[in-house]
C-alpha atoms as a PDB file:
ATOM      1  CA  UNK A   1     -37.950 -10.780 -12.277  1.00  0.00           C
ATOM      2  CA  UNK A   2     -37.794  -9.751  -8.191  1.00  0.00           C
ATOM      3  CA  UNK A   3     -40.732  -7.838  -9.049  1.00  0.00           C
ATOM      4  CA  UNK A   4     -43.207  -7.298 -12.085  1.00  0.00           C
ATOM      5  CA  UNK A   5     -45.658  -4.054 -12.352  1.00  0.00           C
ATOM      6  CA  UNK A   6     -49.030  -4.427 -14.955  1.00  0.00           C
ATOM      7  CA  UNK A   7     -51.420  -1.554 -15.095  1.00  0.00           C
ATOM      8  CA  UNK A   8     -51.040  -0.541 -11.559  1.00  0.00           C
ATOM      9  CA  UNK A   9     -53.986   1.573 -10.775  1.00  0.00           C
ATOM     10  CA  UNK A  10     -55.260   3.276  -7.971  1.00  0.00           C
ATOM     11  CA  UNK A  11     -58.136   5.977  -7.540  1.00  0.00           C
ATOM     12  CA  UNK A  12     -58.935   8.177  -4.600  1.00  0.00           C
ATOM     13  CA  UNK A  13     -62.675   9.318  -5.882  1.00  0.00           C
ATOM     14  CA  UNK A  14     -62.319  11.366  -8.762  1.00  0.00           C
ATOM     15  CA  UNK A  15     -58.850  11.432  -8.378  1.00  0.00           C
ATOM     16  CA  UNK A  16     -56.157   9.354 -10.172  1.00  0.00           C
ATOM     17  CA  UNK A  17     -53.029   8.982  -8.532  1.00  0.00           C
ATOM     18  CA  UNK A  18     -51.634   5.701 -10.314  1.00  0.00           C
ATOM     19  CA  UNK A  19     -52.434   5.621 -13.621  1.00  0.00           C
ATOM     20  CA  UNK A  20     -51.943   2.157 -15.273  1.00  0.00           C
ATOM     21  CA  UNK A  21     -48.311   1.674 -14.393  1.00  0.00           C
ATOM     22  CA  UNK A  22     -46.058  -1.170 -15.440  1.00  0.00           C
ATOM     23  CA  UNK A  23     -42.552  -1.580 -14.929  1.00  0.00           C
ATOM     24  CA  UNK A  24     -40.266  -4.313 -13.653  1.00  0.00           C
ATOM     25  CA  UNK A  25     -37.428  -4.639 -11.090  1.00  0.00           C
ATOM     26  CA  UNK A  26     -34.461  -7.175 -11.628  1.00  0.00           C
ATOM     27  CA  UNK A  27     -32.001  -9.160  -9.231  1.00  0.00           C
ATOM     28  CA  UNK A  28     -28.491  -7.433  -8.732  1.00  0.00           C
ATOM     29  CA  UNK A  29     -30.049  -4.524  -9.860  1.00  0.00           C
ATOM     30  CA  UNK A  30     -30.862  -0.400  -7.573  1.00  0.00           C
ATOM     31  CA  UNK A  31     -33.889   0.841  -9.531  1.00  0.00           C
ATOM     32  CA  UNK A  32     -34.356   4.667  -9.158  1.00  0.00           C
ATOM     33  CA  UNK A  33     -37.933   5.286  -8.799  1.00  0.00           C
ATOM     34  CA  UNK A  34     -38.364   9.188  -8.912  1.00  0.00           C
ATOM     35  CA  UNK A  35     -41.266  11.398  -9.610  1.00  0.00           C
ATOM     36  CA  UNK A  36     -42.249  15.368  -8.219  1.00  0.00           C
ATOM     37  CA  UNK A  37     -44.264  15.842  -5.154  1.00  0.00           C
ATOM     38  CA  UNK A  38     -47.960  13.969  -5.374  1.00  0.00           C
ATOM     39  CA  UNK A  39     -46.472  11.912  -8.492  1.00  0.00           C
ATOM     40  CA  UNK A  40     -47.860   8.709  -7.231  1.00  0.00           C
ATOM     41  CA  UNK A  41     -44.574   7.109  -5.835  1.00  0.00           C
ATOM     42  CA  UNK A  42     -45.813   6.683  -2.158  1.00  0.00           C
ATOM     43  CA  UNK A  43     -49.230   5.067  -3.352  1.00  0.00           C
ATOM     44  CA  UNK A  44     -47.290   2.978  -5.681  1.00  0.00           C
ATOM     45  CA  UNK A  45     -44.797   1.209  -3.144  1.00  0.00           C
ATOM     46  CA  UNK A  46     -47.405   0.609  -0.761  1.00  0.00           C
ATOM     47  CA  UNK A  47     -49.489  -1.036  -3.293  1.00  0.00           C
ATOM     48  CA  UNK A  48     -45.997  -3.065  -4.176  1.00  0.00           C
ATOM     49  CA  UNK A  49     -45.893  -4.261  -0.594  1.00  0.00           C
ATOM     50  CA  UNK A  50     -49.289  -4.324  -0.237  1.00  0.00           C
ATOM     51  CA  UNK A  51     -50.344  -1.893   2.031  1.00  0.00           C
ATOM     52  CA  UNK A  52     -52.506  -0.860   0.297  1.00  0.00           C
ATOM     53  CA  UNK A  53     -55.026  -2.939  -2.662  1.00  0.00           C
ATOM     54  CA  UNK A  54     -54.730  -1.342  -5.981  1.00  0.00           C
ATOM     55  CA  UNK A  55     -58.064  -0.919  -8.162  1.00  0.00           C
ATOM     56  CA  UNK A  56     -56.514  -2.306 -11.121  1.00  0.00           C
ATOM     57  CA  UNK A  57     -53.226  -4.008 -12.374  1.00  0.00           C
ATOM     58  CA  UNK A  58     -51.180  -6.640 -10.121  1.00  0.00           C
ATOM     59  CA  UNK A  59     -47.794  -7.034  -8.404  1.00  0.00           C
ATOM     60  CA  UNK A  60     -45.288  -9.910  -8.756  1.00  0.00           C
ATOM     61  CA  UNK A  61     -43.336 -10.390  -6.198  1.00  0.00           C
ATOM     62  CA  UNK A  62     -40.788 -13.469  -6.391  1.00  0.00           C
ATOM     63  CA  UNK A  63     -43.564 -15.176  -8.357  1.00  0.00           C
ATOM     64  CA  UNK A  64     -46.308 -14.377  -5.747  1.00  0.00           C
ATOM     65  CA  UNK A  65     -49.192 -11.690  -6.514  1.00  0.00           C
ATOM     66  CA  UNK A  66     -49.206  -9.353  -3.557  1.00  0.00           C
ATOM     67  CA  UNK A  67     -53.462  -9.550  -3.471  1.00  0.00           C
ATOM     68  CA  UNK A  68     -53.460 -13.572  -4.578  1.00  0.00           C
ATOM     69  CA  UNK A  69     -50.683 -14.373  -1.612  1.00  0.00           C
ATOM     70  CA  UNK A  70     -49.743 -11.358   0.649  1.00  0.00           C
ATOM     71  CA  UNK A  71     -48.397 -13.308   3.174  1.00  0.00           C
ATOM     72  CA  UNK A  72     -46.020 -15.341   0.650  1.00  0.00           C
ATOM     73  CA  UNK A  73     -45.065 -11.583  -0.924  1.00  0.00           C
ATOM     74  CA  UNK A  74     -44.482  -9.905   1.723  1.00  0.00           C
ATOM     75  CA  UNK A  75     -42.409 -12.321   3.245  1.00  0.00           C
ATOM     76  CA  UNK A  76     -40.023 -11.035   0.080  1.00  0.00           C
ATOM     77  CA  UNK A  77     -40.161  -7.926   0.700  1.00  0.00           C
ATOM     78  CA  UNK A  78     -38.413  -4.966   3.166  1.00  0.00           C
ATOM     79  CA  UNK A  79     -39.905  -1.665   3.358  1.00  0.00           C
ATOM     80  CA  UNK A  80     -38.682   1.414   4.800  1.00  0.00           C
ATOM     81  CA  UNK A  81     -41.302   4.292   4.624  1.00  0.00           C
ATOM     82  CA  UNK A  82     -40.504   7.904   3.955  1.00  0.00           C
ATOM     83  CA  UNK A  83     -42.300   8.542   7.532  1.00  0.00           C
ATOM     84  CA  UNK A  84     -40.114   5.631   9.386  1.00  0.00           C
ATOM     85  CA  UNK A  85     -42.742   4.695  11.829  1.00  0.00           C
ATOM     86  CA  UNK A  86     -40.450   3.158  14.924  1.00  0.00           C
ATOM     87  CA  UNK A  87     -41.436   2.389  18.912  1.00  0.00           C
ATOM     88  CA  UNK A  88     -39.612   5.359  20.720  1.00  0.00           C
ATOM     89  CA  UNK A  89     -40.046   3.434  24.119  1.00  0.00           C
ATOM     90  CA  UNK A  90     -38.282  -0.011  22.763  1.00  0.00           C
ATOM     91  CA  UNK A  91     -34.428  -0.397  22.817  1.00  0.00           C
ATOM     92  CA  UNK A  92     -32.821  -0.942  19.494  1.00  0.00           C
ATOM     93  CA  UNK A  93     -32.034  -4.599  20.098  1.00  0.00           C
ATOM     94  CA  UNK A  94     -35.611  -5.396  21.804  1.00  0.00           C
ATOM     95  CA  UNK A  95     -37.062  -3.811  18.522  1.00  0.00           C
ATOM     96  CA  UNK A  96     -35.414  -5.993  16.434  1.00  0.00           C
ATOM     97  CA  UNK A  97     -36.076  -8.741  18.291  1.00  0.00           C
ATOM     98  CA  UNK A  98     -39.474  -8.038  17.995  1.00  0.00           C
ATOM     99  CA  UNK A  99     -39.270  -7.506  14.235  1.00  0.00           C
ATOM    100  CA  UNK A 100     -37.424 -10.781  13.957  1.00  0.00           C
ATOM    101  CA  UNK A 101     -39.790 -12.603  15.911  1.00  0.00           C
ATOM    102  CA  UNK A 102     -42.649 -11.795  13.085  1.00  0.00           C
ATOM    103  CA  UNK A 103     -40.466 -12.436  10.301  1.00  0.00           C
ATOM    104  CA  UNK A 104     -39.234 -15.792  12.129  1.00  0.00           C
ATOM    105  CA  UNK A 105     -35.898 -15.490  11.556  1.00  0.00           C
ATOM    106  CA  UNK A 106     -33.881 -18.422  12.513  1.00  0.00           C
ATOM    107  CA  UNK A 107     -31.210 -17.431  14.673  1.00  0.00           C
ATOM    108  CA  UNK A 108     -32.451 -14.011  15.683  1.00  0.00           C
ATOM    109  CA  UNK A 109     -29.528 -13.101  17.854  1.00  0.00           C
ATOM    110  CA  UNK A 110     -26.952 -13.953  15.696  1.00  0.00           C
ATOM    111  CA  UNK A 111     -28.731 -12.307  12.644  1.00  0.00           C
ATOM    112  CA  UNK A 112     -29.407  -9.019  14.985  1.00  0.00           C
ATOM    113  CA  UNK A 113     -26.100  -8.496  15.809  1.00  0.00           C
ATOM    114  CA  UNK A 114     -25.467  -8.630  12.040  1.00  0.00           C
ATOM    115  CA  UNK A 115     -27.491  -6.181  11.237  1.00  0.00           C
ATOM    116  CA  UNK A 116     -26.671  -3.656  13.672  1.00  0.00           C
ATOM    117  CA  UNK A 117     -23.265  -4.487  12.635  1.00  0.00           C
ATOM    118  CA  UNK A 118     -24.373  -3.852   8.851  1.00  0.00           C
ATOM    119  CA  UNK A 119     -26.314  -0.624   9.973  1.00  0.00           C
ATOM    120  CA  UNK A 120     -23.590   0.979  12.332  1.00  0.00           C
ATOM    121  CA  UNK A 121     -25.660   0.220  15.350  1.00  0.00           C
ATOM    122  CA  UNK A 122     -23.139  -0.802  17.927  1.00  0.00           C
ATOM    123  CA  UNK A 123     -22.922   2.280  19.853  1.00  0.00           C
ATOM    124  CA  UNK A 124     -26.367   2.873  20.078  1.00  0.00           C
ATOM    125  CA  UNK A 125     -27.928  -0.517  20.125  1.00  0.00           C
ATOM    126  CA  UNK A 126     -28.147  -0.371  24.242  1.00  0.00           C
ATOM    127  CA  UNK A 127     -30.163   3.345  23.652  1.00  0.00           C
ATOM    128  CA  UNK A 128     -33.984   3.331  23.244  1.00  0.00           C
ATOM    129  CA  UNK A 129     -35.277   4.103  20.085  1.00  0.00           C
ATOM    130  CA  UNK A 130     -36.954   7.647  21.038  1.00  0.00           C
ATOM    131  CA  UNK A 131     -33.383   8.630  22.241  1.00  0.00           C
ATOM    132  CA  UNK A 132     -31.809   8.763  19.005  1.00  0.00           C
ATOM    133  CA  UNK A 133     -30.944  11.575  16.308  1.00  0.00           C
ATOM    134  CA  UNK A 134     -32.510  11.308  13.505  1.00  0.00           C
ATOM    135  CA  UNK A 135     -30.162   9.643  11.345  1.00  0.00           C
ATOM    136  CA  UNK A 136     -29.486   6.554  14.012  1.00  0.00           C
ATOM    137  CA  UNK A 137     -33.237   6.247  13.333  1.00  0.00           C
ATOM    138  CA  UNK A 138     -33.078   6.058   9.968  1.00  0.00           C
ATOM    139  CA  UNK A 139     -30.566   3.401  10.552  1.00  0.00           C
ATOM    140  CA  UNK A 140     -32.974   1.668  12.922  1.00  0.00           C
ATOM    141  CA  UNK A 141     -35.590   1.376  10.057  1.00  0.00           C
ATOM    142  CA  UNK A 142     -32.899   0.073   7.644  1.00  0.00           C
ATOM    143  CA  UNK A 143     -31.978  -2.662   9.935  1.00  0.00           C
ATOM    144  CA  UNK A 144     -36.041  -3.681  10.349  1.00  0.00           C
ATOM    145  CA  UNK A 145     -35.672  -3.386   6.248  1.00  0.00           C
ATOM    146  CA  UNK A 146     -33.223  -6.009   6.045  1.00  0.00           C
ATOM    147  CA  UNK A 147     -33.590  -8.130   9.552  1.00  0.00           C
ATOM    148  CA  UNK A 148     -35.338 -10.767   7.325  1.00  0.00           C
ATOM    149  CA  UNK A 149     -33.383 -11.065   4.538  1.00  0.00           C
ATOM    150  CA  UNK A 150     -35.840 -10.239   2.089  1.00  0.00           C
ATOM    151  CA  UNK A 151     -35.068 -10.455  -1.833  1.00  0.00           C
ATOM    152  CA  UNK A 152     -36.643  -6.625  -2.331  1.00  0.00           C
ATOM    153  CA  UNK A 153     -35.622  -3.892  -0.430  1.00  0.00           C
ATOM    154  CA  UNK A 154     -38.186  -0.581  -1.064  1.00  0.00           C
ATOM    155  CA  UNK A 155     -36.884   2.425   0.657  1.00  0.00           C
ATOM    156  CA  UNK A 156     -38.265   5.692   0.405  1.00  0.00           C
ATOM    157  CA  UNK A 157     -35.754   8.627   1.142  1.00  0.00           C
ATOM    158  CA  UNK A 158     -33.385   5.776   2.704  1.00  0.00           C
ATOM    159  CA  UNK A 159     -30.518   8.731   3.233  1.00  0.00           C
ATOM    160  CA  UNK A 160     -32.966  11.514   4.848  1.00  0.00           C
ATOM    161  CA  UNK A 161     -31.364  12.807   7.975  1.00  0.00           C
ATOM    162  CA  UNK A 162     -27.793  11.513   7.738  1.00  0.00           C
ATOM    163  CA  UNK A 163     -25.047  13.360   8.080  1.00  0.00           C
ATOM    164  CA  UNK A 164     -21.800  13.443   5.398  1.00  0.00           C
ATOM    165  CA  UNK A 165     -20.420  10.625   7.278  1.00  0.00           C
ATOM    166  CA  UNK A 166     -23.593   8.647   7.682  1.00  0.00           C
ATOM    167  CA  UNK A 167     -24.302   9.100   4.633  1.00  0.00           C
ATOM    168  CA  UNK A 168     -21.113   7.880   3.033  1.00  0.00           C
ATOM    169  CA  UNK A 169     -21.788   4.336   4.789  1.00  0.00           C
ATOM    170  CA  UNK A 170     -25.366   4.004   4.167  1.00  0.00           C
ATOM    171  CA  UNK A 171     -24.886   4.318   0.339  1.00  0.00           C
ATOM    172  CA  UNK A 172     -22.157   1.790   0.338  1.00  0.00           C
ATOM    173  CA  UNK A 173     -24.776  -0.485   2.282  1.00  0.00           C
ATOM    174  CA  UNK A 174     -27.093  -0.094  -0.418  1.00  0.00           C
ATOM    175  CA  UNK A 175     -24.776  -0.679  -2.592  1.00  0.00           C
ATOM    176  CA  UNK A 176     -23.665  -3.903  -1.461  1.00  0.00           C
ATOM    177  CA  UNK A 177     -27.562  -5.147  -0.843  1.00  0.00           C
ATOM    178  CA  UNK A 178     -27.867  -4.285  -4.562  1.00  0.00           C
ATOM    179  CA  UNK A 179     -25.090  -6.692  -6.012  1.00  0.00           C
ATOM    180  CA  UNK A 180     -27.679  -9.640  -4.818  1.00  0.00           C
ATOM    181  CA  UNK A 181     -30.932  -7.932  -4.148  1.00  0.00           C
ATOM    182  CA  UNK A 182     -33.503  -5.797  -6.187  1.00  0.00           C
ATOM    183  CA  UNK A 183     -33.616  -2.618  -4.275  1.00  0.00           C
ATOM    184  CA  UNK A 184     -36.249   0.422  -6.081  1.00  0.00           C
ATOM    185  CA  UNK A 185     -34.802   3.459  -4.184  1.00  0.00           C
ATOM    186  CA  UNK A 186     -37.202   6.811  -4.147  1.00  0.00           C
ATOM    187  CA  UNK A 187     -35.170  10.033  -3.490  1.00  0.00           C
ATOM    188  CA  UNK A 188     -35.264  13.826  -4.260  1.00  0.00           C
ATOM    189  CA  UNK A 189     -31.472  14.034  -4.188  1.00  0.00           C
ATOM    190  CA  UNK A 190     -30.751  13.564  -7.849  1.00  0.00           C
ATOM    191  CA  UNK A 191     -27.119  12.904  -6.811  1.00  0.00           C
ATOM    192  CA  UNK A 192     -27.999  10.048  -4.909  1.00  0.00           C
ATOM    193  CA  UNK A 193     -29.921   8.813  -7.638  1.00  0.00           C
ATOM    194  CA  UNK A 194     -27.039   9.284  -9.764  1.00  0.00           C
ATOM    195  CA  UNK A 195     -24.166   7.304  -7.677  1.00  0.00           C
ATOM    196  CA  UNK A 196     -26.587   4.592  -6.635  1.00  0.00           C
ATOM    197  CA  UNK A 197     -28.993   3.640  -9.212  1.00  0.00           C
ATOM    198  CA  UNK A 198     -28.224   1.416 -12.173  1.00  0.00           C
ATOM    199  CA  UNK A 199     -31.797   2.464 -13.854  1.00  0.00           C
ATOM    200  CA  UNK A 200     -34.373   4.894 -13.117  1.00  0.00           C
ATOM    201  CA  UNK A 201     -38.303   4.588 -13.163  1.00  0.00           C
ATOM    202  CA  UNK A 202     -39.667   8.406 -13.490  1.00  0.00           C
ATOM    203  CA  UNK A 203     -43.700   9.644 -13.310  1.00  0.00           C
ATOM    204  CA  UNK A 204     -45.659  12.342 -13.242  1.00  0.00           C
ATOM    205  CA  UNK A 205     -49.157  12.587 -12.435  1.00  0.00           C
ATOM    206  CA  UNK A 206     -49.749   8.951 -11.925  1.00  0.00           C
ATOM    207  CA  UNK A 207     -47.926   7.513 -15.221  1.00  0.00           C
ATOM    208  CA  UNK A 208     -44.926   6.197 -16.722  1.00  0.00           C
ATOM    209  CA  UNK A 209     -42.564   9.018 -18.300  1.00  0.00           C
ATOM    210  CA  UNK A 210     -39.375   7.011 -18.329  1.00  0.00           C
ATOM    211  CA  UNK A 211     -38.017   3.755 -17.584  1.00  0.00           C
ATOM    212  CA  UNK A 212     -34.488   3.136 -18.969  1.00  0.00           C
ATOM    213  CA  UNK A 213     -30.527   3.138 -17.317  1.00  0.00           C
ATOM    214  CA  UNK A 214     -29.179   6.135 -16.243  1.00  0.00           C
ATOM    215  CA  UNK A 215     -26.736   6.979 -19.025  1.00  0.00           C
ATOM    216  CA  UNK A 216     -28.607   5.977 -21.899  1.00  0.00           C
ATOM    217  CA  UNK A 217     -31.858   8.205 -20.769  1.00  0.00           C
ATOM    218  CA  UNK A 218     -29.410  11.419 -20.054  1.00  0.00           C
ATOM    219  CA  UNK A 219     -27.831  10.627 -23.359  1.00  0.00           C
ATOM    220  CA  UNK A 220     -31.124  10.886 -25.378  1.00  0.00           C
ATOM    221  CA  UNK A 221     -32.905  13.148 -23.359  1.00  0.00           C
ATOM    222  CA  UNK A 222     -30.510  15.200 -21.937  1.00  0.00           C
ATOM    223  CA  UNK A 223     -29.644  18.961 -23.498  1.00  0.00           C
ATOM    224  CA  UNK A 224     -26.389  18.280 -24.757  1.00  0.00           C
ATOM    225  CA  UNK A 225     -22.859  19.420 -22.870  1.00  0.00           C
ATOM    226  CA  UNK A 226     -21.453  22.746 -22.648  1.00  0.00           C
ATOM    227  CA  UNK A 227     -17.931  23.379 -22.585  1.00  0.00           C
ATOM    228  CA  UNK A 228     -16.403  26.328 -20.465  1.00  0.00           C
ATOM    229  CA  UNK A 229     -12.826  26.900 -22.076  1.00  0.00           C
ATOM    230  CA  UNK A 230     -10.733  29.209 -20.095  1.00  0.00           C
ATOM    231  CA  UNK A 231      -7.646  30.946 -22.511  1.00  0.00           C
ATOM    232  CA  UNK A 232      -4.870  33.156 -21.697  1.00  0.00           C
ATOM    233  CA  UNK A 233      -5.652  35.795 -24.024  1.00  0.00           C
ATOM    234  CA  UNK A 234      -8.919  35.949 -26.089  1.00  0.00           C
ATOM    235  CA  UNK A 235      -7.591  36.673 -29.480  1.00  0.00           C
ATOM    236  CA  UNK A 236     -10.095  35.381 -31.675  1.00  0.00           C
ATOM    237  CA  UNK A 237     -14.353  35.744 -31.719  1.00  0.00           C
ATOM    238  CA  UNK A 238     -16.457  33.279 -30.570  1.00  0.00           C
ATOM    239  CA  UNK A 239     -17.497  33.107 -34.110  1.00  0.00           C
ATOM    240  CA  UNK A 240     -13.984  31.090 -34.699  1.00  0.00           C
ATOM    241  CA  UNK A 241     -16.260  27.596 -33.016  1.00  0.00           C
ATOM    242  CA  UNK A 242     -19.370  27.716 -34.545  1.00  0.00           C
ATOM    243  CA  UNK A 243     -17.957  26.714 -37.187  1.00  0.00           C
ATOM    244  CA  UNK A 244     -17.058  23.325 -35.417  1.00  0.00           C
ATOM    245  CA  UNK A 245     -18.836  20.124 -36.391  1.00  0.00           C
ATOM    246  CA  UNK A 246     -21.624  19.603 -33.410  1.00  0.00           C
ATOM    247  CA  UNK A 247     -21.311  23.475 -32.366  1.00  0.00           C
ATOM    248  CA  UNK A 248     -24.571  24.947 -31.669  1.00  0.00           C
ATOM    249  CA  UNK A 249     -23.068  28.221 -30.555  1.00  0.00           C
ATOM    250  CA  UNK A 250     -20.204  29.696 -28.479  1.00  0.00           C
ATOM    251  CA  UNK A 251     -19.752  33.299 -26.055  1.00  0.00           C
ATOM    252  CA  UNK A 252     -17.107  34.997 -25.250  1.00  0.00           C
ATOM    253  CA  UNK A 253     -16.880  36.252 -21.846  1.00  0.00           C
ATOM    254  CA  UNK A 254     -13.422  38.281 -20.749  1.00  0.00           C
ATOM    255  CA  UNK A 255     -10.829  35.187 -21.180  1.00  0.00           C
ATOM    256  CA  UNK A 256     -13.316  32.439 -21.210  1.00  0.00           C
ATOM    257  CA  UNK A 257     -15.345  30.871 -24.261  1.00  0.00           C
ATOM    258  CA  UNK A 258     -18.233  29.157 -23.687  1.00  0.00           C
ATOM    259  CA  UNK A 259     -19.275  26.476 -26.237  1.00  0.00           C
ATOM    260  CA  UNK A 260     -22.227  24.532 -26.457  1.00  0.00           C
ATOM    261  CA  UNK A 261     -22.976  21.139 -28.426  1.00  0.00           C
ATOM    262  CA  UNK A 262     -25.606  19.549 -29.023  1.00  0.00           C
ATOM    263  CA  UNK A 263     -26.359  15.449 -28.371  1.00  0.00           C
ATOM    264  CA  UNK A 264     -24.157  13.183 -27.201  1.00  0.00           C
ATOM    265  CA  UNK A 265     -21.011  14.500 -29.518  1.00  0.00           C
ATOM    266  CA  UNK A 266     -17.530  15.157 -27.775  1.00  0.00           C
ATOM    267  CA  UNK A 267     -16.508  18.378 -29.481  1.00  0.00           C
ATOM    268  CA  UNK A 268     -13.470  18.699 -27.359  1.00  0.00           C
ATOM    269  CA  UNK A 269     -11.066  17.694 -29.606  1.00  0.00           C
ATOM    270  CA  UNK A 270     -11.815  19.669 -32.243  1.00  0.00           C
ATOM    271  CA  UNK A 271     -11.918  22.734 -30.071  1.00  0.00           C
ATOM    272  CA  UNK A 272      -8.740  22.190 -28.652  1.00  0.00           C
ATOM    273  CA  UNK A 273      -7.187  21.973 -32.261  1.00  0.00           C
ATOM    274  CA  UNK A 274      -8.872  24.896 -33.342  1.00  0.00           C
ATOM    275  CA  UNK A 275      -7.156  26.477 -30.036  1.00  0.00           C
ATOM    276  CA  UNK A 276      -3.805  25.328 -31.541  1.00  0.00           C
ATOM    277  CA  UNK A 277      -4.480  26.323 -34.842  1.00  0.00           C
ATOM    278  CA  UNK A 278      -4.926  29.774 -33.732  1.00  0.00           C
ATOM    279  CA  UNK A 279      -2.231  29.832 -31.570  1.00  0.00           C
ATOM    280  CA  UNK A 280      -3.982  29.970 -28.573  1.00  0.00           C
ATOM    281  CA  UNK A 281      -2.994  29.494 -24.696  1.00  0.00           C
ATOM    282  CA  UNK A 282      -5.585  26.970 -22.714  1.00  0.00           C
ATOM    283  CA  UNK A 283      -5.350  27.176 -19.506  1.00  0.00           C
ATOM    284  CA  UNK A 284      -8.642  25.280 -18.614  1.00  0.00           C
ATOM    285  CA  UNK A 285     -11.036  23.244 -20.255  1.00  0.00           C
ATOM    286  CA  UNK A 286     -14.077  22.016 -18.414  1.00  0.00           C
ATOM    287  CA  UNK A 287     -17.433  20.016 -19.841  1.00  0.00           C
ATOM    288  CA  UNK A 288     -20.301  19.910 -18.230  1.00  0.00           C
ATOM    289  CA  UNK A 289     -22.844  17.314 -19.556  1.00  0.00           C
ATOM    290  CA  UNK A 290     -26.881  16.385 -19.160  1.00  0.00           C
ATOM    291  CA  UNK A 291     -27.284  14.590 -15.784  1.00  0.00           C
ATOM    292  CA  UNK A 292     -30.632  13.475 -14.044  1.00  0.00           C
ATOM    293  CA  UNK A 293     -31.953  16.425 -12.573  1.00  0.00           C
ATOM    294  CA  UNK A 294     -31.211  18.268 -15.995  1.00  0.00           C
ATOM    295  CA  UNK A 295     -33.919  15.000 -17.683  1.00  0.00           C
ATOM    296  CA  UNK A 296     -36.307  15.197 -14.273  1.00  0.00           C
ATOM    297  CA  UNK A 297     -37.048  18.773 -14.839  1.00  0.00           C
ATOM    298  CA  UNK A 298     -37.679  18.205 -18.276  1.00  0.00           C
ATOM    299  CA  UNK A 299     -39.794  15.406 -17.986  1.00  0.00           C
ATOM    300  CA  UNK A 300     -41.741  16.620 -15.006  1.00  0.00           C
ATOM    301  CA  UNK A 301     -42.092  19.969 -16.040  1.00  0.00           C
ATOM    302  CA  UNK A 302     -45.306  21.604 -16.005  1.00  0.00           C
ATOM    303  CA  UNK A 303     -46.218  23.475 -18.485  1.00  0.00           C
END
């Protein structure tokens, strides 16, 4: 494993805000690590790079304990904060340079020009840092992120500021950093989560709620699927699809039924030959299933 979390713990006085964690992140793999507002997510990926000491628990990272070997950890490691701290007065490729030069990198200009290659740089690299929009900056911390090459990538609202188009190339970036690299990727865009992440991680108030792939956790925790079946004329009650094996109820509303199932089963089929076998007209059948923010919410809920 890239990186291995056991009974992560971290108090602030009487406060709690990690509370005995564990979870683990693989090679190849983006792990979704979500959770509401004061959830513990922040604390938790500085204690993974180690920014900050937990009380209890340790991190594994490539086989070295962030508090036993920081130095050896860290070296495995890219970060991008949620805040992306950045020297306005330094030009994009003299802060690289400089982030290079820490790291070591062999061949820093080569590997530079890479990056801002990677990260969409090239018009801007020649700017300083404090002249950019926001979403060139976010760029700028993505390309300190990955300037060393590390084997875990932790970014925390990596697509915050982008625009459409921006955004469209930074996902595919993560995407290709996650065929080789183990990348944990915090966001409150649940359909970022959804096109990026192979698994999520979810807590609330300091502790593990969920930990499983995307599909399989919306499968058993999601609310089932509802179909919206649009008819040309409305000839029989909604009464006709209860009847239907997985049917928890269906409305009628002018020309359109509205059908809900429960679980995982695909009712579709047997309301479309129902439709036939009451000579009915479909004009439209849509399904809408369970997705992450439906299993968020109901996992984070309070009650």
């Amino acid at each position: 494993m890239s990186v291995s979390v056991n009974g992560l713990t971290k108090r602030f006085g009487s406060q709690v805000a990690v509370n005995d964690l564990s979870f683990e992140g693989r090679p190849g793999e983006i792990l979704g690590f979500l959770g509401p507002n004061g959830a513990g997510k922040t604390t938790t990926m500085k204690m993974i790079c180690g920014y900050m000491p937990p009380d209890e628990g340790t991190v594994v990272v490539e086989g070295h304990d962030v508090t036993v070997s920081p130095l050896l950890a860290r070296k495995n490691i890219g970060y991008l904060p949620e805040h992306n701290p950045l020297y306005d007065e330094m030009y994009v490729r003299e802060f690289l340079q400089f982030v290079a030069s820490i790291h070591g990198v062999k061949d820093r200009a080569g590997r530079i020009s890479e990056v801002i290659g990677m990260t969409g740089l090239e018009k801007e690299q020649k700017k300083t840092i404090g002249a950019l929009s926001k979403g060139y900056r976010q760029r700028v911390g993505l390309a300190q992120a990955i300037i060393h090459d590390p084997a875990v990538l932790i970014l925390d609202e990596p697509t915050s500021g982008l625009d459409m188009n921006q955004l469209i190339d930074i996902r595919q970036l993560i995407k290709d950093l996650g065929r080789e690299k183990t990348v944990i990727f915090s966001s409150h865009i649940m359909q970022e989560v959804q096109a990026l992440c192979d698994r999520v991680v979810i807590i609330n108030n300091g502790g593990l709620v969920a930990n499983e792939p995307i599909d399989r956790l919306t499968a058993k925790m999601g609310q089932g699927q509802t179909i919206y079946l649009e008819v040309e004329s409305a000839s029989i009650p909604a009464s006709a699809f209860d009847s239907l094996s997985g049917v928890n109820h269906a409305v009628r509303e002018g020309n359109t039924y509205i059908i809900t199932a429960s679980g995982n089963h695909d009712v579709r089929k047997a309301v479309f030959n129902c439709c036939v076998t009451h000579g009915i007209v479909i004009l439209e059948m849509k399904i809408d299933r369970a997705n992450v923010e439906d299993v968020f919410r109901k996992l984070t809920k309070t009650v």
